[in-house]
Protein backbone atom coordinates (compact mmCIF):
# COMPACT_ATOMS: atom_id res chain seq x y z
CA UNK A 1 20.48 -18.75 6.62
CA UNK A 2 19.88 -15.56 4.86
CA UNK A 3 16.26 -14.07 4.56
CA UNK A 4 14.50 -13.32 1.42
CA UNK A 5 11.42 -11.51 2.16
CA UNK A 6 11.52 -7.97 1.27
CA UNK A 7 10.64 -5.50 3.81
CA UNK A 8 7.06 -3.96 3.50
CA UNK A 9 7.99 -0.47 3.80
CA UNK A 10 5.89 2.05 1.35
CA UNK A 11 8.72 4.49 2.35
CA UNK A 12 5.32 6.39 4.88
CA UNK A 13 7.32 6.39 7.91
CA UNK A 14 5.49 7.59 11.06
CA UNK A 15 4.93 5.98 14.14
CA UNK A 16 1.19 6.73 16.05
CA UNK A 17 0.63 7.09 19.18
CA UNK A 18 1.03 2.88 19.57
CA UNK A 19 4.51 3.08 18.17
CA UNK A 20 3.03 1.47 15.18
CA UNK A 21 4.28 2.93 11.67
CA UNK A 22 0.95 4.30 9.55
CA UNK A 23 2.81 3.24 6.51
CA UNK A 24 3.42 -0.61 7.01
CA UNK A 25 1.88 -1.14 9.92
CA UNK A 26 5.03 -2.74 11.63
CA UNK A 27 6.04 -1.73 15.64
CA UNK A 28 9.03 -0.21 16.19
CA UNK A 29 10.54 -2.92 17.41
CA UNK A 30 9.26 -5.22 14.31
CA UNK A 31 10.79 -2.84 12.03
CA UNK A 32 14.58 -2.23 14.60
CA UNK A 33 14.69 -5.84 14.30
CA UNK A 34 13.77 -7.16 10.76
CA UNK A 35 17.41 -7.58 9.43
CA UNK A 36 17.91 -9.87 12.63
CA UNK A 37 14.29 -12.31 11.77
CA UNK A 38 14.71 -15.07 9.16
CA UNK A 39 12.36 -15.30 6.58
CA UNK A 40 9.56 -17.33 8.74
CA UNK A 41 9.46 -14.37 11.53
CA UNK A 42 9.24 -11.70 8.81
CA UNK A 43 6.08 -13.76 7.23
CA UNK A 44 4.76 -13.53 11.28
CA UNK A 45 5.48 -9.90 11.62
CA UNK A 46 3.80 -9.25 7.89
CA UNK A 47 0.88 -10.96 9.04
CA UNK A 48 0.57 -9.33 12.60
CA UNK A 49 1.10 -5.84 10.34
CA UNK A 50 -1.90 -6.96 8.10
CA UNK A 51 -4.13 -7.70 10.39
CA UNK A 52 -3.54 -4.23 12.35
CA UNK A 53 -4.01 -2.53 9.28
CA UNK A 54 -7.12 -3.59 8.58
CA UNK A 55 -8.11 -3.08 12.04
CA UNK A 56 -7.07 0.64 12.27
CA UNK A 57 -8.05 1.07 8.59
CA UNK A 58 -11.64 3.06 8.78
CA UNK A 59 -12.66 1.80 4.68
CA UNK A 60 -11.63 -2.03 5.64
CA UNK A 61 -14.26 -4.33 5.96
């Protein structure tokens, strides 16, 4: 089966000190394995990246 979701890179690419990316809020492993997920990991790993993003965003609420 071939996934459809898009990746959601914004092309900021720098891991913190977490290995998580600052841009799209994906680990390093979540992004090194994203052409290997089908489309209902990548809608897990998109969440999981949400939901750190608001918790390591300081203007979230």
């Amino acid at each position: 089966m071939i996934a459809t979701i898009s990746s959601p890179c914004i092309s900021v690419c720098a891991l913190d000190h977490d290995d998580v990316c600052i841009g799209c809020h994906r680990t390093a492993r979540e992004i090194r394995d994203w052409l290997l997920m089908d489309d209902d990991e990548r809608l897990e790993v998109i969440a999981k990246a949400a939901e750190r993003g608001c918790k390591n965003n300081p203007f979230a609420y």
